[in-house]
PDB file of N, CA and C in Angstrom:
ATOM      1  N   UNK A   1      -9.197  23.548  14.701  1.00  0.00           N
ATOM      2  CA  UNK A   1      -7.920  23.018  14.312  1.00  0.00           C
ATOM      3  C   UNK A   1      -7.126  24.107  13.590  1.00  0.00           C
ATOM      4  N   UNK A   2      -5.658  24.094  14.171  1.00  0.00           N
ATOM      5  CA  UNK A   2      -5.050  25.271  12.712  1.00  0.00           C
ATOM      6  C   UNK A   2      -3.893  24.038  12.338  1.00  0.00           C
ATOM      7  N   UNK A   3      -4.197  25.012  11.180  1.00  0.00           N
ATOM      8  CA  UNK A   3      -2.986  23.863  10.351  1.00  0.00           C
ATOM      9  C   UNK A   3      -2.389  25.711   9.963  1.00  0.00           C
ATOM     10  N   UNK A   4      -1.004  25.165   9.902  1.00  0.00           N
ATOM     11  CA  UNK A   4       0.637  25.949   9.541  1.00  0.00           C
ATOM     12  C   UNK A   4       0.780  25.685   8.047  1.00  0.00           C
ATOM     13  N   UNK A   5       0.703  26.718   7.535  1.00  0.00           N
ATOM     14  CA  UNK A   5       1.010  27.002   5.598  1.00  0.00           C
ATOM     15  C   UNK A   5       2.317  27.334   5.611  1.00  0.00           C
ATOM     16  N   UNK A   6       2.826  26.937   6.326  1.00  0.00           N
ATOM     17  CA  UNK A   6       4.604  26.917   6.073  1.00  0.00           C
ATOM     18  C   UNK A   6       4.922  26.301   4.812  1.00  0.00           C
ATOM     19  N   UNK A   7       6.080  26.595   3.747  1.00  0.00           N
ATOM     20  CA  UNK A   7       6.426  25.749   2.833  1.00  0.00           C
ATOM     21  C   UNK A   7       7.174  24.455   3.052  1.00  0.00           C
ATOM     22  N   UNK A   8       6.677  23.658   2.158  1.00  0.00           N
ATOM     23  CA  UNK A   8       7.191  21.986   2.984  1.00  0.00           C
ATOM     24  C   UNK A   8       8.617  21.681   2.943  1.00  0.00           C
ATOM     25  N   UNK A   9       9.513  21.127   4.344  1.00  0.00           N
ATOM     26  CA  UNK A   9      10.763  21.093   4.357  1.00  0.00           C
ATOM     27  C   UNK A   9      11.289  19.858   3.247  1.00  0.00           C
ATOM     28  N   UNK A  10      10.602  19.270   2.525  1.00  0.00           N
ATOM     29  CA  UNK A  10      10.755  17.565   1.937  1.00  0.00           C
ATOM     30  C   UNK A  10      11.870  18.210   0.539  1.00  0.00           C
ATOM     31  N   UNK A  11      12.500  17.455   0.510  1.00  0.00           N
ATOM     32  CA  UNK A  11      13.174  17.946  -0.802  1.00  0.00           C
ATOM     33  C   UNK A  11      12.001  17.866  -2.004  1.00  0.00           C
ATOM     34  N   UNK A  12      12.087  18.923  -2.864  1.00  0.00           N
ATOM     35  CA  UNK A  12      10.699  18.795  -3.869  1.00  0.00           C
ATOM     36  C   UNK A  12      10.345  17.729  -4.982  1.00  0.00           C
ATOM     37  N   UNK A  13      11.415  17.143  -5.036  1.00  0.00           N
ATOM     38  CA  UNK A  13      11.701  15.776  -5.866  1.00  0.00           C
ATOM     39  C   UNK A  13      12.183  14.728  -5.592  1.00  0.00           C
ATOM     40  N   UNK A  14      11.609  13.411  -5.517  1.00  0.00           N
ATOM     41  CA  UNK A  14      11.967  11.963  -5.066  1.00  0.00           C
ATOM     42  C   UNK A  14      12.781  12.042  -6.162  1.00  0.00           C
ATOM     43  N   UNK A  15      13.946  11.531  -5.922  1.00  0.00           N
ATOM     44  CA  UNK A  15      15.082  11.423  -6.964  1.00  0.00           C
ATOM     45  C   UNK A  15      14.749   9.547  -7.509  1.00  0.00           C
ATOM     46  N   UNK A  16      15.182   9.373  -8.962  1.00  0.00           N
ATOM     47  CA  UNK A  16      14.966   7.858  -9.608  1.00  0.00           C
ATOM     48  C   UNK A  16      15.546   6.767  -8.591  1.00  0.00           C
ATOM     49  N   UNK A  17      16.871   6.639  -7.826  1.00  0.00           N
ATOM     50  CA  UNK A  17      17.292   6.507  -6.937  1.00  0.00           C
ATOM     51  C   UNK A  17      16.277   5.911  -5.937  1.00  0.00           C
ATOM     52  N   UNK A  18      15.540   6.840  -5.265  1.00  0.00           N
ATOM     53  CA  UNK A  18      14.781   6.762  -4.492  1.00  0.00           C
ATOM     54  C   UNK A  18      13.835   5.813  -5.357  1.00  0.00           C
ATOM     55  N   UNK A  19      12.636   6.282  -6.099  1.00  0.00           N
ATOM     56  CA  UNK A  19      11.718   5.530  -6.393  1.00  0.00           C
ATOM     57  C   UNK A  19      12.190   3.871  -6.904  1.00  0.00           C
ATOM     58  N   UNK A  20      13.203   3.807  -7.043  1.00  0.00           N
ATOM     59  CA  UNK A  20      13.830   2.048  -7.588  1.00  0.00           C
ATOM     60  C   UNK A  20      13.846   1.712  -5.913  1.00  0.00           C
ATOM     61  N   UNK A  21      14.333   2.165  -5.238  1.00  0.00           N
ATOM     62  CA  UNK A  21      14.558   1.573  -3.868  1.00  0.00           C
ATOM     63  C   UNK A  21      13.338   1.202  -3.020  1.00  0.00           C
ATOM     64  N   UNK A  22      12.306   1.767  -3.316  1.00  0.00           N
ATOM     65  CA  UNK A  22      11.022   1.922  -2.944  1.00  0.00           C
ATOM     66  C   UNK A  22      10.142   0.418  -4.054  1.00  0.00           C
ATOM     67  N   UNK A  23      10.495   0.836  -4.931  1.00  0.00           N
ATOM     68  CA  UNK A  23      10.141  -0.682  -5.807  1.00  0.00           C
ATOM     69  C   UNK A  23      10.774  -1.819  -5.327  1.00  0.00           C
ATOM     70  N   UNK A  24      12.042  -1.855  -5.166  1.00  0.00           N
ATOM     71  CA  UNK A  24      12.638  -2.544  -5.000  1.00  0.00           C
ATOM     72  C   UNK A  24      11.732  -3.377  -3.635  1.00  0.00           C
ATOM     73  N   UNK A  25      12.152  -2.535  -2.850  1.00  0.00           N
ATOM     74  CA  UNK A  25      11.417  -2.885  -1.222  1.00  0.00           C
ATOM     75  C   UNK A  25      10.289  -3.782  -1.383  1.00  0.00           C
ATOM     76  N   UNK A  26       9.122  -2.975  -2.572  1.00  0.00           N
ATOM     77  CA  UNK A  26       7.907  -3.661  -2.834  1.00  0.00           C
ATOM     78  C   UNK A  26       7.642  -4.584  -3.518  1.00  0.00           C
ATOM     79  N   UNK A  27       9.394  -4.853  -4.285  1.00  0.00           N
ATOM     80  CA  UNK A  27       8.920  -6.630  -5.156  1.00  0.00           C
ATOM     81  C   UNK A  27       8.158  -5.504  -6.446  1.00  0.00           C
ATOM     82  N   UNK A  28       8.561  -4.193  -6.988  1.00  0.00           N
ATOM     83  CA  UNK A  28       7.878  -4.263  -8.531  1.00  0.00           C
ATOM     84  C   UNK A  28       8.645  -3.050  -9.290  1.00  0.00           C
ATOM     85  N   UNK A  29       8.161  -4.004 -10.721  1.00  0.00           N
ATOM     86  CA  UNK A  29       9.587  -3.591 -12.153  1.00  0.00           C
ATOM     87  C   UNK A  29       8.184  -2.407 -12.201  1.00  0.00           C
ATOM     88  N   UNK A  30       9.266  -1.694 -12.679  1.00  0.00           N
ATOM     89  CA  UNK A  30       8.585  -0.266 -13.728  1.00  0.00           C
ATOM     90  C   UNK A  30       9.109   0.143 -14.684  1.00  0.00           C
ATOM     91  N   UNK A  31       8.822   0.207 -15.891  1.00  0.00           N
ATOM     92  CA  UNK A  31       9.484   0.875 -17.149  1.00  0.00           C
ATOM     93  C   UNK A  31      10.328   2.045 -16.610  1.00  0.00           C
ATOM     94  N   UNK A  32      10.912   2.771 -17.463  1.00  0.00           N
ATOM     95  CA  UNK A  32      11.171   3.946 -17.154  1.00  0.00           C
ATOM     96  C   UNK A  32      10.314   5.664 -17.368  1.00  0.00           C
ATOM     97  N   UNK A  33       9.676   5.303 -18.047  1.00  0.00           N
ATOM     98  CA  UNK A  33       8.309   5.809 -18.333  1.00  0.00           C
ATOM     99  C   UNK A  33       7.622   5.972 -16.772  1.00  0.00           C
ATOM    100  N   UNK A  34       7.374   5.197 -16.596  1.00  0.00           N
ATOM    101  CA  UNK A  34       6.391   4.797 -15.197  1.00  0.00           C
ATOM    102  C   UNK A  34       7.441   5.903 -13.915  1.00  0.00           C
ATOM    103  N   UNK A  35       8.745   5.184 -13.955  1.00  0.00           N
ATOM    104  CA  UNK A  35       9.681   6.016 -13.070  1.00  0.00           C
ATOM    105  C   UNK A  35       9.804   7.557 -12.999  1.00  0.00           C
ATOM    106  N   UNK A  36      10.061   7.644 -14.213  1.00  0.00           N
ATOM    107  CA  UNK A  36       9.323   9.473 -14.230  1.00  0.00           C
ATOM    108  C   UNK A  36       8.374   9.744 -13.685  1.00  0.00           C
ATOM    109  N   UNK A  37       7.405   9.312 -14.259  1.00  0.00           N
ATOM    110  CA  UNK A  37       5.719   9.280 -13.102  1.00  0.00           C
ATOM    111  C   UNK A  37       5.886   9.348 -12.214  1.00  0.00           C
ATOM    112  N   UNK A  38       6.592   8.630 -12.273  1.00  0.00           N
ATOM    113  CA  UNK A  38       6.077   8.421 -10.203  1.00  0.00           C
ATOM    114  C   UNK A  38       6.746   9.037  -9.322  1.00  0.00           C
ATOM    115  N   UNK A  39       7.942   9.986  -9.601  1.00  0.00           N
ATOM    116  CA  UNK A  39       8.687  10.458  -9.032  1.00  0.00           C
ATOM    117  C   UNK A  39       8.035  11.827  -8.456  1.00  0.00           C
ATOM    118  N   UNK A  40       7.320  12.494  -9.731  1.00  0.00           N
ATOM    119  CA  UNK A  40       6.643  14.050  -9.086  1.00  0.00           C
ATOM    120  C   UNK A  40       5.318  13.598  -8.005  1.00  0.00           C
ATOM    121  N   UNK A  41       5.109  12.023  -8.561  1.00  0.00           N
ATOM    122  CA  UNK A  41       3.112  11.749  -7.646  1.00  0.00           C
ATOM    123  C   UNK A  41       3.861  11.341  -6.187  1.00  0.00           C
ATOM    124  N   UNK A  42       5.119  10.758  -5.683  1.00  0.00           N
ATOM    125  CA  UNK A  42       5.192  10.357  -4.795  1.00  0.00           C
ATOM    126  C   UNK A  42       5.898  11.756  -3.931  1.00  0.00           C
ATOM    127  N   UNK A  43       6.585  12.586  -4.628  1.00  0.00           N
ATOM    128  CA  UNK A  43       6.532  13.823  -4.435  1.00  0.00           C
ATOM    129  C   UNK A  43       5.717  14.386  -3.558  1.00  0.00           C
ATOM    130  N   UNK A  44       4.454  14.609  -4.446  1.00  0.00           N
ATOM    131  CA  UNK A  44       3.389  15.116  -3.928  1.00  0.00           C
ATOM    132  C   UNK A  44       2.714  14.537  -2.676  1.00  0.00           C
ATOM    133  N   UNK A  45       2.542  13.033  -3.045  1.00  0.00           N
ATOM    134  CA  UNK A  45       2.086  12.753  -1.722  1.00  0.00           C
ATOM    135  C   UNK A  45       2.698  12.407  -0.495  1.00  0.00           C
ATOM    136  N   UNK A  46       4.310  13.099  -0.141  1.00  0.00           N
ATOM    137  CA  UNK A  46       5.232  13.405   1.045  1.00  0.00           C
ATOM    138  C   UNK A  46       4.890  14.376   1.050  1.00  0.00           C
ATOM    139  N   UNK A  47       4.613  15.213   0.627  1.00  0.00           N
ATOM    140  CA  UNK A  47       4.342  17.278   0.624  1.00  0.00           C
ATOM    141  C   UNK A  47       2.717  17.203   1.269  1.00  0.00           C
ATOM    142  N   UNK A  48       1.871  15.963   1.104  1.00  0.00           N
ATOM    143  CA  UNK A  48       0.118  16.096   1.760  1.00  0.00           C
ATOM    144  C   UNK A  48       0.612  15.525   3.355  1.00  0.00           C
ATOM    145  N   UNK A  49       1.838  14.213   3.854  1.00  0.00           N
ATOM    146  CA  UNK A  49       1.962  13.727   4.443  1.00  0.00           C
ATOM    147  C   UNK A  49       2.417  15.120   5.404  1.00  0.00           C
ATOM    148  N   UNK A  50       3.511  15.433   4.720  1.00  0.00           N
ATOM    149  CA  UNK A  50       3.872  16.701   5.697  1.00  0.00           C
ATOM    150  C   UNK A  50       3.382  17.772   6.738  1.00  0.00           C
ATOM    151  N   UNK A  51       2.595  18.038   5.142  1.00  0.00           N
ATOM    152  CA  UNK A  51       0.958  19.284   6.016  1.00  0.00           C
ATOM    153  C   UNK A  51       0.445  18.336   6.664  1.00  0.00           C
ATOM    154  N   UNK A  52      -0.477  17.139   6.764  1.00  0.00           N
ATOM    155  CA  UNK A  52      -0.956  16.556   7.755  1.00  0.00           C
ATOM    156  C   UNK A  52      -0.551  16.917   9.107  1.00  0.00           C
ATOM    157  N   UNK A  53       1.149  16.430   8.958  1.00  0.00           N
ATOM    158  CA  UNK A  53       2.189  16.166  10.180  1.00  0.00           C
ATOM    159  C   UNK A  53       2.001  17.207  10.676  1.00  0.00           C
ATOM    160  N   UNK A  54       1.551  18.842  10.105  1.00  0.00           N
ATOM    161  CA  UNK A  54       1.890  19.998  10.846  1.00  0.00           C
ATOM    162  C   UNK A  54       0.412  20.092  11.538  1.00  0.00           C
ATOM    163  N   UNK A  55      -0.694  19.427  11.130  1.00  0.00           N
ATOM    164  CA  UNK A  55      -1.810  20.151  12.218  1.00  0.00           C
ATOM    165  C   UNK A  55      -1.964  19.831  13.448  1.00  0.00           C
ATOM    166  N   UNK A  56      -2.670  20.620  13.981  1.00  0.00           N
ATOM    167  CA  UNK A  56      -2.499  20.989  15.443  1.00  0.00           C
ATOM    168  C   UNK A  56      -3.793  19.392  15.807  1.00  0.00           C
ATOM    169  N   UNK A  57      -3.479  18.938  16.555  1.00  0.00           N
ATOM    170  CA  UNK A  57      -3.967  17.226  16.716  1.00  0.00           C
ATOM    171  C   UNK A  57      -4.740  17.526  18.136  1.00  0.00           C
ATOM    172  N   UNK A  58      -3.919  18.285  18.883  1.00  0.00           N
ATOM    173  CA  UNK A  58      -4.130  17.639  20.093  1.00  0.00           C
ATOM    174  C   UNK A  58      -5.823  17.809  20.804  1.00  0.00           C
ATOM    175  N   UNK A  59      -6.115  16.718  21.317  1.00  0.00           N
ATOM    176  CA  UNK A  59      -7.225  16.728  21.584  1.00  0.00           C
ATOM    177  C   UNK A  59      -8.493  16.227  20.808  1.00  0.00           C
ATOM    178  N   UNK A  60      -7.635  15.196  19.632  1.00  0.00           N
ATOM    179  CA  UNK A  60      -8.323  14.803  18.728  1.00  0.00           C
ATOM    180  C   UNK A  60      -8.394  13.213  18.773  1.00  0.00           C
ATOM    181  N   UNK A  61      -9.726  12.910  19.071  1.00  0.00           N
ATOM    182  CA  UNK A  61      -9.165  11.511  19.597  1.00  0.00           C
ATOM    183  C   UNK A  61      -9.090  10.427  18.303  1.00  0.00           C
ATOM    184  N   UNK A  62      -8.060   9.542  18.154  1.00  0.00           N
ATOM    185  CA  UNK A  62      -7.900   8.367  16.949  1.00  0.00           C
ATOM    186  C   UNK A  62      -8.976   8.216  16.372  1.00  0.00           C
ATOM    187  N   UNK A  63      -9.213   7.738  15.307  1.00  0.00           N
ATOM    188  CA  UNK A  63     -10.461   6.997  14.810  1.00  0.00           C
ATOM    189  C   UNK A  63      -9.603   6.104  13.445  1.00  0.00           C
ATOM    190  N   UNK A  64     -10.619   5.130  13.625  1.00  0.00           N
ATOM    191  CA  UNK A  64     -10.361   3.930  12.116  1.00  0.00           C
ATOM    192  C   UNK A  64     -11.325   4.835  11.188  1.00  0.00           C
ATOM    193  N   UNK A  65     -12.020   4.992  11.258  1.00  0.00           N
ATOM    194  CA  UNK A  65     -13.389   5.731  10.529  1.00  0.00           C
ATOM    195  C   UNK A  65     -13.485   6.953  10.729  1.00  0.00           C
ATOM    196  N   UNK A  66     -14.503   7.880   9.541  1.00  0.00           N
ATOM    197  CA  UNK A  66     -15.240   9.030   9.935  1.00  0.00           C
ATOM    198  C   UNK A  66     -16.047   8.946  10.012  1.00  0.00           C
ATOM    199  N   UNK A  67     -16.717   7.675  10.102  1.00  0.00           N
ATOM    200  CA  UNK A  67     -18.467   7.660  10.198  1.00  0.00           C
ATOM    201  C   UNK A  67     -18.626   6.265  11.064  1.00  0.00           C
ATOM    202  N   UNK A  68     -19.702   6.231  12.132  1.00  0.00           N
ATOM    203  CA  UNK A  68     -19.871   4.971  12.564  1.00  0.00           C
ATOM    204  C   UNK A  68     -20.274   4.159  11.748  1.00  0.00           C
ATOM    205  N   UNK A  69     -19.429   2.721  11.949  1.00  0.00           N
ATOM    206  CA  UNK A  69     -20.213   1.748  11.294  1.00  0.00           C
ATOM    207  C   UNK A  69     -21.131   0.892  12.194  1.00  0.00           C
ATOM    208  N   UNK A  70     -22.308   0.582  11.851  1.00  0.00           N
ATOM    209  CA  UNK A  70     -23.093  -0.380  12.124  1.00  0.00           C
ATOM    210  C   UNK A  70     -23.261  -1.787  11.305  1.00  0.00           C
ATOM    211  N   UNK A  71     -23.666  -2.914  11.936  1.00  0.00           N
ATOM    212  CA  UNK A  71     -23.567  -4.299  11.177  1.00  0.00           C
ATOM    213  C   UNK A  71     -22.654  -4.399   9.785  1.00  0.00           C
ATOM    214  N   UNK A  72     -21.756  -4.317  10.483  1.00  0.00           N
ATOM    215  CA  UNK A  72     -20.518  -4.740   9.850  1.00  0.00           C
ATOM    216  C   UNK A  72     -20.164  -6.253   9.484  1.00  0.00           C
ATOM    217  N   UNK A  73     -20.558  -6.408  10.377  1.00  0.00           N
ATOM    218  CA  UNK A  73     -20.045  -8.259  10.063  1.00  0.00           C
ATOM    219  C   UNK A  73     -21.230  -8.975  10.445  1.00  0.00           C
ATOM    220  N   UNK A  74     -21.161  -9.787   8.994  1.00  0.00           N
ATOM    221  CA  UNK A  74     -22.094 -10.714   8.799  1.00  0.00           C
ATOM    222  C   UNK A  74     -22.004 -11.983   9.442  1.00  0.00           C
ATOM    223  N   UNK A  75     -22.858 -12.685   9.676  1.00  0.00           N
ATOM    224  CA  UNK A  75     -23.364 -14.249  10.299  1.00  0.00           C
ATOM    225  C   UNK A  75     -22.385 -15.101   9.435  1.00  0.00           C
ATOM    226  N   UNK A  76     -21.448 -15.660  10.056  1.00  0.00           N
ATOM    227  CA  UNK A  76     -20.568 -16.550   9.759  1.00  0.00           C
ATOM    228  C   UNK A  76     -21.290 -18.177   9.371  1.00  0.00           C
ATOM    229  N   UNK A  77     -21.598 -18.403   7.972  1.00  0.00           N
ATOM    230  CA  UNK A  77     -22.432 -19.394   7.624  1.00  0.00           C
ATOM    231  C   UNK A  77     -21.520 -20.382   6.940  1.00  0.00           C
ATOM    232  N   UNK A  78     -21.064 -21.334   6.902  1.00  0.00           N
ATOM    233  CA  UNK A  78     -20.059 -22.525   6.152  1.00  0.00           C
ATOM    234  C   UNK A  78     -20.807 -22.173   5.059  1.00  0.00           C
ATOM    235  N   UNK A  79     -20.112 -22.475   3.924  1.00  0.00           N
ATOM    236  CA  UNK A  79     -20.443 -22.462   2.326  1.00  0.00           C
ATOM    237  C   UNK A  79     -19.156 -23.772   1.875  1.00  0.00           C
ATOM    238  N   UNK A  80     -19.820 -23.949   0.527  1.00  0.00           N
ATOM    239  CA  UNK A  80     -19.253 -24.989   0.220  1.00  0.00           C
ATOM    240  C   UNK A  80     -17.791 -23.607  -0.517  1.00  0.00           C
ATOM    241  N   UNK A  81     -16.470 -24.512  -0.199  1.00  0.00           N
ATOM    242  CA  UNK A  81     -15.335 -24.044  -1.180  1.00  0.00           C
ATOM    243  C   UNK A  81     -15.002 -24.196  -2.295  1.00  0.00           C
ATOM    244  N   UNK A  82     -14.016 -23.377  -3.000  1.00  0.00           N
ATOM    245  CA  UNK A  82     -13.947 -23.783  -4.412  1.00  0.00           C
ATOM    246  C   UNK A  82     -13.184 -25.293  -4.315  1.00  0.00           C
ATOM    247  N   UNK A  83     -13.034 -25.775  -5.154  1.00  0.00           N
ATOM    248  CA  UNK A  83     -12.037 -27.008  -5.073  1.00  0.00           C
ATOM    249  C   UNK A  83     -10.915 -26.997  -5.689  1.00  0.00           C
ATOM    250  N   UNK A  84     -10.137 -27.752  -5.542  1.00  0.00           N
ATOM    251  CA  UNK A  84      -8.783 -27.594  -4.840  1.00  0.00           C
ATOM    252  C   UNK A  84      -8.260 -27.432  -6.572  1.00  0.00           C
ATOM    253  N   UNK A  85      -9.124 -28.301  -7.434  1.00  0.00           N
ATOM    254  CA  UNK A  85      -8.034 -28.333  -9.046  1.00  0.00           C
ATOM    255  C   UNK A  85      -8.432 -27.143  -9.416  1.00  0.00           C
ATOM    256  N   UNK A  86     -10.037 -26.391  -9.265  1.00  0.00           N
ATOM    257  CA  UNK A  86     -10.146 -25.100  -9.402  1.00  0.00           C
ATOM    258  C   UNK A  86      -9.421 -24.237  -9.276  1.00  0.00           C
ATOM    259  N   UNK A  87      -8.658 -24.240  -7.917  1.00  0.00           N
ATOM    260  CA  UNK A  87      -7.900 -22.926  -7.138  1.00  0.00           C
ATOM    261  C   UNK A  87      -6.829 -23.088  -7.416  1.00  0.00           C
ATOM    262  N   UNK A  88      -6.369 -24.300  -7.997  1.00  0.00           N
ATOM    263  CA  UNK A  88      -5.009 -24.296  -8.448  1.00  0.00           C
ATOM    264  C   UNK A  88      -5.128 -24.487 -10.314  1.00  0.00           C
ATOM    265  N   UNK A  89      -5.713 -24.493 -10.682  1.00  0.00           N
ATOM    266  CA  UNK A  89      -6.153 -24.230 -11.852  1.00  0.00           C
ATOM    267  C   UNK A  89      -5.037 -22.734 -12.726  1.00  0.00           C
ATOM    268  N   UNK A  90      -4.928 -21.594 -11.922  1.00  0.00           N
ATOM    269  CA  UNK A  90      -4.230 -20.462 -12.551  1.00  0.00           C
ATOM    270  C   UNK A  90      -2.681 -20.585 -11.751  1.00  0.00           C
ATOM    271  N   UNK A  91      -2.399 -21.347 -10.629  1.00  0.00           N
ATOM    272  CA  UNK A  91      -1.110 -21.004 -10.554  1.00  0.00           C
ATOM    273  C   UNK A  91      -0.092 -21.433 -11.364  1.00  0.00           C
ATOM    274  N   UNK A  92       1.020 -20.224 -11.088  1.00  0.00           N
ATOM    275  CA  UNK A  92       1.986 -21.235 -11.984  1.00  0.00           C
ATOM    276  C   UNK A  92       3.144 -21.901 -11.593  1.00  0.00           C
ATOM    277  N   UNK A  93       3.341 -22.545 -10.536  1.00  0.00           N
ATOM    278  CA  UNK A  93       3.735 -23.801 -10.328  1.00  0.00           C
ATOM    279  C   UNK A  93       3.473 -24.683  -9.165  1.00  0.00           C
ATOM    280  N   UNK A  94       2.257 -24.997  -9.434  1.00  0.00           N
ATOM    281  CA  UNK A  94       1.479 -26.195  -8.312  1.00  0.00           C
ATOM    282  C   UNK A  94       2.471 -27.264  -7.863  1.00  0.00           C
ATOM    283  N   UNK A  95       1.997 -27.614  -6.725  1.00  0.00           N
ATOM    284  CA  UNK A  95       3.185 -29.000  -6.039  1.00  0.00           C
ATOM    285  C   UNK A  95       2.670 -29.305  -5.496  1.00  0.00           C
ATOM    286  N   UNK A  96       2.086 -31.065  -5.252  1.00  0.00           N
ATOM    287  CA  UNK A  96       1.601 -31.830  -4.358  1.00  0.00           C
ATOM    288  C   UNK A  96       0.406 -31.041  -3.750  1.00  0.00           C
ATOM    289  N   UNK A  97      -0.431 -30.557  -4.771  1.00  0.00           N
ATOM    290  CA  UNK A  97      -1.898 -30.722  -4.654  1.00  0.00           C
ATOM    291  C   UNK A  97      -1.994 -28.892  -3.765  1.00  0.00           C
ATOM    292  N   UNK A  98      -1.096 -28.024  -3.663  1.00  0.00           N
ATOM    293  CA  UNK A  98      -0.901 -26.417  -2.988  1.00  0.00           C
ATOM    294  C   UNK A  98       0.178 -25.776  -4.208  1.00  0.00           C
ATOM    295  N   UNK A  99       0.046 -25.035  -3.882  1.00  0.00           N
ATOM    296  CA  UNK A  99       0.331 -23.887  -4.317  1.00  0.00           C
ATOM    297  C   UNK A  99       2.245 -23.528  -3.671  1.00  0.00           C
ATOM    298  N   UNK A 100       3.171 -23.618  -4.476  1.00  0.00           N
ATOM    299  CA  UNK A 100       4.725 -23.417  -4.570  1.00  0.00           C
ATOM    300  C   UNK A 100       4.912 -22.092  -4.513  1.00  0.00           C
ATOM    301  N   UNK A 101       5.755 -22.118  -3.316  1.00  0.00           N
ATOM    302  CA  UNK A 101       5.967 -20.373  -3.362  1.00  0.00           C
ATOM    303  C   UNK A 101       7.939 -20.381  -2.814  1.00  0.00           C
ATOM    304  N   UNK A 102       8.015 -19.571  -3.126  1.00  0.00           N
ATOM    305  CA  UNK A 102       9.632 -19.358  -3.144  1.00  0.00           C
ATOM    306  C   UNK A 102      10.139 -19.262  -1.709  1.00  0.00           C
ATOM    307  N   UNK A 103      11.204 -19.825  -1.362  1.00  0.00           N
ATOM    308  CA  UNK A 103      11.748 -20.217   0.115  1.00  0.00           C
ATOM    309  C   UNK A 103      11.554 -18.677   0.568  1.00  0.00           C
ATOM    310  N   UNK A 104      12.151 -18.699   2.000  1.00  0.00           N
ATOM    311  CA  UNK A 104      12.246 -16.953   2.347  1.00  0.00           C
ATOM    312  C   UNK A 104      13.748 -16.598   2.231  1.00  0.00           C
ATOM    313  N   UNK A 105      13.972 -15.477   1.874  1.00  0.00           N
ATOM    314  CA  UNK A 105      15.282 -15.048   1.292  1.00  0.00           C
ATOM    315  C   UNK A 105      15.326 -15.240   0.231  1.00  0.00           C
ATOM    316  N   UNK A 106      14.782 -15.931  -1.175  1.00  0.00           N
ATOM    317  CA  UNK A 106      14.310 -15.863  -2.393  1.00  0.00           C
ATOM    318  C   UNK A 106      13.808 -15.301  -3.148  1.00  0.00           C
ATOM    319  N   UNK A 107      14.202 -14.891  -4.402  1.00  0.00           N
ATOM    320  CA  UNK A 107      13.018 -13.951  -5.127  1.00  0.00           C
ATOM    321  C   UNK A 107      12.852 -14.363  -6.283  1.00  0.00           C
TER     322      UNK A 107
END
């Protein structure tokens, strides 16, 4: 395989901008503290994505894995479930015996 040590074309800094829009997308608050953070780590990991993008692939066939797996999946056996006041026990706002979740287009 060759991989190309070219310097990476990515601009070298996710601007605050960027990382709110990226939260945003994902449904999560961050201090501003955190936003600093995350601006040089997400940085970095477009600059690993990049080099990836540059190695030479071809002839490399896909894989989910680097290692075979064997007995992976277990014997599908019924077990008893938790029950229902259990599992609704931590939400926070149960309705008619399930679990309330916000229409779509809602947040």
């Amino acid at each position: 395989m060759r991989f190309d040590r070219s310097e990476p074309t990515i601009a070298p800094m996710i601007d605050r901008a960027q990382v709110l829009y990226v939260a945003k997308l994902a449904r999560l608050k961050f201090s501003d503290e955190e936003i600093e953070r995350l601006q040089p780590e997400l940085s970095k990991i477009l600059e690993h994505v990049e080099q990836m993008d540059r190695l030479d692939l071809d002839g490399v066939e896909p894989t989910s894995h680097v290692v075979e797996l064997q007995n992976v999946l277990r014997e599908d056996v019924p077990r008893p479930c938790l029950p229902r006041e259990k599992a609704l026990e931590q939400a926070p706002d149960p309705a008619d015996g399930g679990f309330r979740v916000p229409s779509p287009g809602t947040s």
